[in-house]
N, C-alpha and C. Protein backbone atom coordinates (compact mmCIF):
# COMPACT_ATOMS: atom_id res chain seq x y z
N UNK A 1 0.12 -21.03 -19.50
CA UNK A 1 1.50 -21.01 -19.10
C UNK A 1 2.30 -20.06 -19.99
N UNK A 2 1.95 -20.27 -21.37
CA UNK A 2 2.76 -19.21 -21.91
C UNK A 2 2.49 -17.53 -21.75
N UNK A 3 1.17 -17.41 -21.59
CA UNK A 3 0.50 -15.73 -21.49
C UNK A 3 1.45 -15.68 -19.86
N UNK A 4 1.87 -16.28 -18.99
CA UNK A 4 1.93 -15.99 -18.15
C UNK A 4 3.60 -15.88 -18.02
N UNK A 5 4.91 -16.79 -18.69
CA UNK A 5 6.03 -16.28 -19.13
C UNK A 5 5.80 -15.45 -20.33
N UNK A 6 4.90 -14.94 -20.90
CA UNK A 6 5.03 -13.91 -21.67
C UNK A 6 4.92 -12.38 -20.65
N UNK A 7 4.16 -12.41 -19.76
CA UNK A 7 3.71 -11.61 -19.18
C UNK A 7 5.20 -11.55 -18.06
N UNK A 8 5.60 -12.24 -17.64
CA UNK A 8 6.93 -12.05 -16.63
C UNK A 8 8.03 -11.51 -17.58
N UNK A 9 7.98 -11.68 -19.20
CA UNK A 9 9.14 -11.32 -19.69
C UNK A 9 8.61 -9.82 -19.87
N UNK A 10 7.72 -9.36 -19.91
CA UNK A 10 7.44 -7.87 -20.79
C UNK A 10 7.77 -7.13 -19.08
N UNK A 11 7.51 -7.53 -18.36
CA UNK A 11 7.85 -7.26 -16.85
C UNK A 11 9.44 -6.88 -17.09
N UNK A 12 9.69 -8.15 -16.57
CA UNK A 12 11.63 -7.79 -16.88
C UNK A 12 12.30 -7.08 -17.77
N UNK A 13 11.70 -7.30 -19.32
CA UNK A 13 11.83 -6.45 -20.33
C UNK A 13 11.51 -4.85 -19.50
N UNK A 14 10.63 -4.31 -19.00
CA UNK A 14 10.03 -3.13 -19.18
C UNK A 14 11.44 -2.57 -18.19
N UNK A 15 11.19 -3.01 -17.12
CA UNK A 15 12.33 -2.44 -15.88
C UNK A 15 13.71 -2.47 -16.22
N UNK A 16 14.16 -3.31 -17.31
CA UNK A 16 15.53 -3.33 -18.15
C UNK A 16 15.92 -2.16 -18.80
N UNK A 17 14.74 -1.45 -19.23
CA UNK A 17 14.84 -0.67 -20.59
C UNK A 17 14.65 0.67 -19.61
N UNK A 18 14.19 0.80 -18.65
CA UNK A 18 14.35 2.10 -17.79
C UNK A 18 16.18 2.13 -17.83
N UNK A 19 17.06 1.60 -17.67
CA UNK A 19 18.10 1.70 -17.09
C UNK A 19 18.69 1.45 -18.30
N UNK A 20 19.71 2.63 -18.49
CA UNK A 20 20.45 3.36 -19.84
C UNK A 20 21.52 2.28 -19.76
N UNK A 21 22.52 1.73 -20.24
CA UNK A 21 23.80 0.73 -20.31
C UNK A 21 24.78 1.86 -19.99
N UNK A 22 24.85 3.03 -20.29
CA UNK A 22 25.62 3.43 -19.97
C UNK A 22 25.90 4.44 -18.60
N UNK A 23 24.59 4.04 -17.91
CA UNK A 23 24.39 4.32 -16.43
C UNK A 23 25.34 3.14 -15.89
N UNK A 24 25.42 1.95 -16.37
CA UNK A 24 25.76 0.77 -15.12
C UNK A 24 27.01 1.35 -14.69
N UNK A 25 27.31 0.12 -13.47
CA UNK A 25 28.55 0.51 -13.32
C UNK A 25 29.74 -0.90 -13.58
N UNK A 26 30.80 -0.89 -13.98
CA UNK A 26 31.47 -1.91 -14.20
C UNK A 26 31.47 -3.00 -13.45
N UNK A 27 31.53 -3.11 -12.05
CA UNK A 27 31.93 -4.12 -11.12
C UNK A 27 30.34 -4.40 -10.80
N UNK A 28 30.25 -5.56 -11.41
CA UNK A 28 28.79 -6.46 -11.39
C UNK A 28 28.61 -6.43 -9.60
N UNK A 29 29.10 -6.65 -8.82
CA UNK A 29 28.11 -7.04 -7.52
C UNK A 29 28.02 -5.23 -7.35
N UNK A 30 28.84 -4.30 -7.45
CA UNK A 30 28.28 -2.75 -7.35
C UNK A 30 26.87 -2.45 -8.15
N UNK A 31 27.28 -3.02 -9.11
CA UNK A 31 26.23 -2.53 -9.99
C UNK A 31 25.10 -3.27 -9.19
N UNK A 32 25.06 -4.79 -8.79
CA UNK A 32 23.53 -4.92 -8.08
C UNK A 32 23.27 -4.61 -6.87
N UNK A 33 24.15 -4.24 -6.18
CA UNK A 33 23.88 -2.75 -4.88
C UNK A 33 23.62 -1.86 -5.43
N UNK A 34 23.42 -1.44 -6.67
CA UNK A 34 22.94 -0.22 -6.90
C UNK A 34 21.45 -0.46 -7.52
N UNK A 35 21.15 -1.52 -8.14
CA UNK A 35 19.64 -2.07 -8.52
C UNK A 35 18.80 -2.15 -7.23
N UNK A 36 19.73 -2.68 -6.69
CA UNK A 36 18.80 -3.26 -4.71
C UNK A 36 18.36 -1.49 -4.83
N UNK A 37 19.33 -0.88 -4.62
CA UNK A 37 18.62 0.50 -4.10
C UNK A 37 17.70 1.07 -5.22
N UNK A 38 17.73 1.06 -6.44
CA UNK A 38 16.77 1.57 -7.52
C UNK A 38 15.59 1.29 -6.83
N UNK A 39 15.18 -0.43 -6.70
CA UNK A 39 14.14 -0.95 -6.68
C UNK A 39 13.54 -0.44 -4.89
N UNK A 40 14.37 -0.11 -4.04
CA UNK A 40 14.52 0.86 -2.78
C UNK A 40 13.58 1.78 -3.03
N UNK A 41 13.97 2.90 -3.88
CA UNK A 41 13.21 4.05 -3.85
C UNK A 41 12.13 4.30 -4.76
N UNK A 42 11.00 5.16 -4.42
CA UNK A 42 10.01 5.72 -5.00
C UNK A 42 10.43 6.96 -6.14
N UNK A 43 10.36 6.92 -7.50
CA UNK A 43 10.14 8.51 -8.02
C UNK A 43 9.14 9.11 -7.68
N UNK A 44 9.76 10.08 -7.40
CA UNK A 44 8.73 11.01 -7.19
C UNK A 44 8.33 12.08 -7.54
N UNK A 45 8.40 11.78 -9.12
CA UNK A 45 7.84 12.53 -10.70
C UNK A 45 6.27 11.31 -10.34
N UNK A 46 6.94 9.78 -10.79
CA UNK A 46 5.79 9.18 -11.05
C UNK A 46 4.75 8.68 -9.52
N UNK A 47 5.58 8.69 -8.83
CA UNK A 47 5.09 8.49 -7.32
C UNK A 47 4.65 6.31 -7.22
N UNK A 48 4.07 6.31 -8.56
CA UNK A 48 3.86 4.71 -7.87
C UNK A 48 4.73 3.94 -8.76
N UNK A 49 5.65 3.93 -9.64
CA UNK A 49 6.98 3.37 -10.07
C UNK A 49 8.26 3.65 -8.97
N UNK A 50 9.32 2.31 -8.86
CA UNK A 50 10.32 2.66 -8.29
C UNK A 50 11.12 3.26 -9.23
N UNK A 51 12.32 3.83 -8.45
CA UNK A 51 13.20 4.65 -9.78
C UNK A 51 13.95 3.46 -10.68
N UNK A 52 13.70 2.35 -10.68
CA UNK A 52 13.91 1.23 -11.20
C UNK A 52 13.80 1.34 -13.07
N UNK A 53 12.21 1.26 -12.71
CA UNK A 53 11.44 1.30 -13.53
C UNK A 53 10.29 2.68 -14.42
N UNK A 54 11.19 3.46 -13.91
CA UNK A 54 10.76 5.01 -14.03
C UNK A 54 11.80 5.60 -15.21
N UNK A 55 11.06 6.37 -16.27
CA UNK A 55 11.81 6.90 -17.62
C UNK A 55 11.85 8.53 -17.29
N UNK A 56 11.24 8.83 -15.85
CA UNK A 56 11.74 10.48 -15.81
C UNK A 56 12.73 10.82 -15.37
N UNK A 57 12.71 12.15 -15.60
CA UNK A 57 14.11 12.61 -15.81
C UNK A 57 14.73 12.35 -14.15
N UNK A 58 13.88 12.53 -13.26
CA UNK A 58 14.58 13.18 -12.15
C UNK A 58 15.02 11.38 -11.22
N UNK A 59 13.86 10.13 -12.16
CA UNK A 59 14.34 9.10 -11.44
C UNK A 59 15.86 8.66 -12.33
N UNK A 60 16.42 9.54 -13.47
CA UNK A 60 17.65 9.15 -14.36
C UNK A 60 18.55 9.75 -13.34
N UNK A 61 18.25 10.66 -13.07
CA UNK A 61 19.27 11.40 -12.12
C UNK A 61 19.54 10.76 -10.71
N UNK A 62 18.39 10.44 -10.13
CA UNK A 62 18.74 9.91 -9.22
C UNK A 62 19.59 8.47 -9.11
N UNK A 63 19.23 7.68 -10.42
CA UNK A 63 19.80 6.41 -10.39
C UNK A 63 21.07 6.71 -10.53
N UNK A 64 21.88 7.54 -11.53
CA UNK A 64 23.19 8.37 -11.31
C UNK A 64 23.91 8.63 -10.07
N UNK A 65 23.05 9.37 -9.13
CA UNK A 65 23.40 9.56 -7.94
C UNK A 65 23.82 8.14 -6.66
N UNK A 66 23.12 7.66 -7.31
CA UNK A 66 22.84 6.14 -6.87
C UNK A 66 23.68 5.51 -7.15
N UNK A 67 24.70 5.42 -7.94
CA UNK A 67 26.02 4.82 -8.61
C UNK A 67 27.17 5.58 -8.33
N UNK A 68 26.88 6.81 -8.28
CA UNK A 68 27.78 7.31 -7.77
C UNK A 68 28.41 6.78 -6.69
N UNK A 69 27.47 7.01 -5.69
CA UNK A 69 27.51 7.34 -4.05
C UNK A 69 27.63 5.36 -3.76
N UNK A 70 27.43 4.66 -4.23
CA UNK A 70 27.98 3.46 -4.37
C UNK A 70 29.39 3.09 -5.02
N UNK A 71 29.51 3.76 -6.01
CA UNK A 71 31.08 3.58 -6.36
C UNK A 71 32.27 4.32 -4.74
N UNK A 72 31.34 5.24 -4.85
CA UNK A 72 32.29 5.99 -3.89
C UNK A 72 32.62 5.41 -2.23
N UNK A 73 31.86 4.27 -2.13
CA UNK A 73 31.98 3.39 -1.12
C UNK A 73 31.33 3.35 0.30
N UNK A 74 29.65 4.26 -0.27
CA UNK A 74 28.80 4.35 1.07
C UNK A 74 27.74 2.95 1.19
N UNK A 75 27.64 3.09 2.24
CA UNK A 75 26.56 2.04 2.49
C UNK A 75 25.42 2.26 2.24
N UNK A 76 24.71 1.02 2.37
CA UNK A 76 22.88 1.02 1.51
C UNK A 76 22.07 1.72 2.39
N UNK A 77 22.69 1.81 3.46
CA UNK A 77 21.60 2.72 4.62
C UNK A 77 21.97 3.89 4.20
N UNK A 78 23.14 4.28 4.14
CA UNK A 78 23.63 5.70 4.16
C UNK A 78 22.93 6.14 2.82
N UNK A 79 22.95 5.98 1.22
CA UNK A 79 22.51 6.08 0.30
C UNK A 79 20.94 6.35 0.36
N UNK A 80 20.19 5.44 1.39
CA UNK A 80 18.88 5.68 1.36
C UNK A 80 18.50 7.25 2.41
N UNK A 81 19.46 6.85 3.51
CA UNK A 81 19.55 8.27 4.33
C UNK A 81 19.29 9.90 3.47
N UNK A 82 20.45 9.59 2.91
CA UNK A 82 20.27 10.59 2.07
C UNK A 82 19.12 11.10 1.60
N UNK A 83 18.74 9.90 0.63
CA UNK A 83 17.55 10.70 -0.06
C UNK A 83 16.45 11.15 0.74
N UNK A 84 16.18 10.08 1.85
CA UNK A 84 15.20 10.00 3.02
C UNK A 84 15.43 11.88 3.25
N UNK A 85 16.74 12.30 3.31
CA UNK A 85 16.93 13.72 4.42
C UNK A 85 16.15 14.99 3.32
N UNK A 86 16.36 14.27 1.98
CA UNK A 86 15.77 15.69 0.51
C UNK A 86 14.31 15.53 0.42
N UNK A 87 14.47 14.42 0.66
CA UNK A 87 12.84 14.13 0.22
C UNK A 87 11.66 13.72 0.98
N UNK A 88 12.27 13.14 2.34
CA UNK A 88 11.09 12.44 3.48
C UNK A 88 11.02 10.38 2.90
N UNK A 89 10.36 10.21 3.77
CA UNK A 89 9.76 8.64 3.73
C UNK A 89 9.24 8.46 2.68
N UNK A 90 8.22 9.58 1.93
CA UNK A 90 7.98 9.01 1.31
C UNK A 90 8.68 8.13 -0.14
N UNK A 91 9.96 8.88 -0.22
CA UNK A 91 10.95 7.98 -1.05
C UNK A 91 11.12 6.86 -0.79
N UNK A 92 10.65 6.40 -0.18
CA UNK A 92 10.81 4.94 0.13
C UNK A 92 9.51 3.71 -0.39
N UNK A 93 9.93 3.37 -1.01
CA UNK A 93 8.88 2.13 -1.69
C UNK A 93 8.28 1.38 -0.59
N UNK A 94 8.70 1.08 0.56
CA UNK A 94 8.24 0.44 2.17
C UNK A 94 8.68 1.22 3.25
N UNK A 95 7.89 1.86 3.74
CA UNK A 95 7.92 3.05 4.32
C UNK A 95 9.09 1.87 5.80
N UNK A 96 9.30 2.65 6.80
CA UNK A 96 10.17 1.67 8.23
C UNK A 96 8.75 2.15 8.88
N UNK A 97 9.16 1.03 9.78
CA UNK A 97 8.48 0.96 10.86
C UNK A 97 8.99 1.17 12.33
N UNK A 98 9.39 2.40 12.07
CA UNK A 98 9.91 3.22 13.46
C UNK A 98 9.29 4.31 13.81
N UNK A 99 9.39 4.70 14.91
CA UNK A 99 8.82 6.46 14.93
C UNK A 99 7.39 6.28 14.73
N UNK A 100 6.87 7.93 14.39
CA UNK A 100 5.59 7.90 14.12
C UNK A 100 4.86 6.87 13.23
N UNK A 101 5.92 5.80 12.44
CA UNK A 101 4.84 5.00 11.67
C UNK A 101 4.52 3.79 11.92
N UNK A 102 4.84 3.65 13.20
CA UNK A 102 4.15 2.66 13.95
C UNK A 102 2.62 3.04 13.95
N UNK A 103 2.32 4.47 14.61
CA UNK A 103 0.91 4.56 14.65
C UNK A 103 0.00 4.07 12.78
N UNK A 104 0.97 4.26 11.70
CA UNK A 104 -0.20 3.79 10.26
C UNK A 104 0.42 2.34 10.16
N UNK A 105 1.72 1.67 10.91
CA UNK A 105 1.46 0.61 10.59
C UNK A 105 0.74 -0.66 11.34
N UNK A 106 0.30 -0.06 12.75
CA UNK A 106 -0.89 -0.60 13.67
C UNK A 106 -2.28 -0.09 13.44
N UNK A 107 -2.57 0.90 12.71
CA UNK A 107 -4.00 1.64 12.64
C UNK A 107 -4.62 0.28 11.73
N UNK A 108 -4.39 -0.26 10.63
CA UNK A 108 -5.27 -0.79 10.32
C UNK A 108 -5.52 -2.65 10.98
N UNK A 109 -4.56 -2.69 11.44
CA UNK A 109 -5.13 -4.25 12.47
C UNK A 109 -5.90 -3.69 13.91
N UNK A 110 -5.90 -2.35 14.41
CA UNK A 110 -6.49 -2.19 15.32
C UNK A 110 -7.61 -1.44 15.20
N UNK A 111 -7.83 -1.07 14.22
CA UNK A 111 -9.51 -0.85 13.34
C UNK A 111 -10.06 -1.56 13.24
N UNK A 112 -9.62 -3.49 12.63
CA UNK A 112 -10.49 -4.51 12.37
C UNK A 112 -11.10 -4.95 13.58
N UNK A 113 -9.75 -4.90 14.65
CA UNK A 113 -9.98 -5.31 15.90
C UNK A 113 -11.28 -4.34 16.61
N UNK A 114 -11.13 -3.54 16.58
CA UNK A 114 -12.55 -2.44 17.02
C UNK A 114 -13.68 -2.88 16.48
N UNK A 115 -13.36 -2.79 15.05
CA UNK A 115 -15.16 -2.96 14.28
C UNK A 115 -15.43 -4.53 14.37
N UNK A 116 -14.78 -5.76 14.91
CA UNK A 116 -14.81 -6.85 15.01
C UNK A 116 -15.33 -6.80 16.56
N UNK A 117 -14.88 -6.21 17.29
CA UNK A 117 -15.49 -6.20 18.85
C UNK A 117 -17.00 -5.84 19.41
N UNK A 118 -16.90 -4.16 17.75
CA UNK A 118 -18.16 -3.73 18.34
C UNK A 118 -19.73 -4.51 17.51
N UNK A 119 -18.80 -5.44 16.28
CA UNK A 119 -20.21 -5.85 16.23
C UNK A 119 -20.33 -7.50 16.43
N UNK A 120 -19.33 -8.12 17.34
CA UNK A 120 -19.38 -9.04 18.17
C UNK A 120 -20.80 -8.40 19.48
N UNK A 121 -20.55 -7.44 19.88
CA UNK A 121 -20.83 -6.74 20.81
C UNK A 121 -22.43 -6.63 20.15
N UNK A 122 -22.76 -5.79 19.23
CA UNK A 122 -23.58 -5.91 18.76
C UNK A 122 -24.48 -6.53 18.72
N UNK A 123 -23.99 -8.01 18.23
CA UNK A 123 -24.56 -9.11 17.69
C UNK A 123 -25.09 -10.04 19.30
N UNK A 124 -24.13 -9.70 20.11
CA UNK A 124 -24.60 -10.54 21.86
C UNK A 124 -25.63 -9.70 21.90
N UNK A 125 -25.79 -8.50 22.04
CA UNK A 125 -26.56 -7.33 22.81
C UNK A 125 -27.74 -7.52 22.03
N UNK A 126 -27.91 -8.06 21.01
CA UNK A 126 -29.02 -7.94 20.16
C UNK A 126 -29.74 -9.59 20.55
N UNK A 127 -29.12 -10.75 20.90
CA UNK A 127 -29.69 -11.89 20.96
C UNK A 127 -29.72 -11.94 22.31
N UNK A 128 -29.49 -11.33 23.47
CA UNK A 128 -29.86 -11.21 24.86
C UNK A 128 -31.19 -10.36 24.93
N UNK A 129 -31.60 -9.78 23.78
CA UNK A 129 -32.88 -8.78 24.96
C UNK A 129 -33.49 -9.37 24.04
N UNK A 130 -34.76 -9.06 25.28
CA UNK A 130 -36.13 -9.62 25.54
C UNK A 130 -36.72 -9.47 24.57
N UNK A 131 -37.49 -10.74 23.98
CA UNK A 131 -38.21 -10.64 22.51
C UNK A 131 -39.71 -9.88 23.29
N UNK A 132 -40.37 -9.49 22.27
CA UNK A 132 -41.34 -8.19 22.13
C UNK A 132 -42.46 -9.34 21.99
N UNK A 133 -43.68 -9.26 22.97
CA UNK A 133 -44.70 -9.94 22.57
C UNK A 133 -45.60 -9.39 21.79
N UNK A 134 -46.04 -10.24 20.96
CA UNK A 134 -46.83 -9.61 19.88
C UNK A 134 -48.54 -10.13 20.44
N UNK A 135 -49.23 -8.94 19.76
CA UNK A 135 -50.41 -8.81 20.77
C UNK A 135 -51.56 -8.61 19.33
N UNK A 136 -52.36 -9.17 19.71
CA UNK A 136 -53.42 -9.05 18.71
C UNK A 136 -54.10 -7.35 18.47
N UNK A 137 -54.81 -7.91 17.98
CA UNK A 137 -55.01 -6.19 17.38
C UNK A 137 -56.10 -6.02 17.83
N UNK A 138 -56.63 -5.02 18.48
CA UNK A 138 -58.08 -4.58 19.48
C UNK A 138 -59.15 -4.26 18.42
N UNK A 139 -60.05 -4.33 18.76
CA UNK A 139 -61.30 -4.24 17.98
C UNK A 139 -61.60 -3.49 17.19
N UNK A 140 -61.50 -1.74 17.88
CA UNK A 140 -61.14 -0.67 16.76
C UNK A 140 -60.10 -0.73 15.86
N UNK A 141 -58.92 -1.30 15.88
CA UNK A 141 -58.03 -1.57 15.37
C UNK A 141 -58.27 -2.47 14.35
N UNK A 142 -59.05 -3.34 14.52
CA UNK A 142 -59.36 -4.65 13.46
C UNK A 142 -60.34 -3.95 12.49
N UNK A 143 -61.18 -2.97 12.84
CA UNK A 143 -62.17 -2.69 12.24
C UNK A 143 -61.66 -1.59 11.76
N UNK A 144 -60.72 -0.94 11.59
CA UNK A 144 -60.03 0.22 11.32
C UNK A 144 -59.56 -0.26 9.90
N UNK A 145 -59.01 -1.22 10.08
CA UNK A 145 -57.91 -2.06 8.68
C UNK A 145 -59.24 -2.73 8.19
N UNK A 146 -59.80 -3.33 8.21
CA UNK A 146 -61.24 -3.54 7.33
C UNK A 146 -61.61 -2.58 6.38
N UNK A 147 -61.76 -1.25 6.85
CA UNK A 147 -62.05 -0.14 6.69
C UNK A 147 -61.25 0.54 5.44
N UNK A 148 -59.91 -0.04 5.63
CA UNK A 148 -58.59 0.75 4.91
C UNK A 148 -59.03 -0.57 3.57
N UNK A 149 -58.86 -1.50 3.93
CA UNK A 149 -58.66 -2.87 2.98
C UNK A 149 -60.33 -2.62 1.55
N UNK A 150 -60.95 -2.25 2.20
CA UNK A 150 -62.49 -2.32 1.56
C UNK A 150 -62.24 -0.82 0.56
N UNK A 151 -61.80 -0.41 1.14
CA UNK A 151 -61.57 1.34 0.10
C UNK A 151 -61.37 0.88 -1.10
């Protein structure tokens, strides 16, 4: 129990210490519309940190931008828009599920579904056919393996 609130605090600790005090912004519920969106986007210096929890330069800047454009009184869609228009989807820590990414966010339940069909399929097709009679072995044949066995 304790390794494990030790381990949630170095967590919280770590993502605290990305974010300068003198980035925040005064008005506490702005300021956590502006965390919601940190934890929103991907850097994409480090690519698998959100800009949350990211110490490069370009996720400092962006969290800036991010306070800004929240002080200034845009919405959480509009803020993500944005970056979405500089940078693509992939700024996004959970990509949407509109548009073309329907096809990667159905590809992998309809892959299982395939390779689950074809070796359902498989597995019938293989216990329907006709078992193979097995046949003794002919005389030359018997005396052939005698032959091999005695060497």
């Amino acid at each position: 129990m304790k390794r494990l609130a030790l381990a949630l605090w170095f967590v919280l600790a770590s993502a605290a210490l990305a974010l300068d005090p003198s980035e925040m912004l005064d008005d506490p519920a702005l300021e956590a519309r502006a965390r919601g969106l940190d934890h929103a986007l991907r850097c994409v210096v480090c690519q698998s940190e959100s800009v949350a929890s990211s110490n490069a330069q370009w996720a400092i800047d962006t969290r800036r931008v991010i306070r800004e454009q929240v002080d200034a009184g845009q919405t959480d869609d509009a803020i993500i828009d944005f970056f979405v228009e500089r940078y693509g989807e992939f700024v996004l820590m959970t990509p949407r599920s509109s548009g073309s990414n329907w096809l990667l966010w159905g590809a992998g339940p309809l892959m299982f579904l395939l390779a689950a069909g074809i070796g359902f399929g498989y597995l019938r097709g293989r216990s329907a056919a006709p078992a193979t009679p097995e046949t003794a072995l002919s005389e030359d044949e018997a005396k052939r393996l005698r032959e091999i066995l005695e060497e």
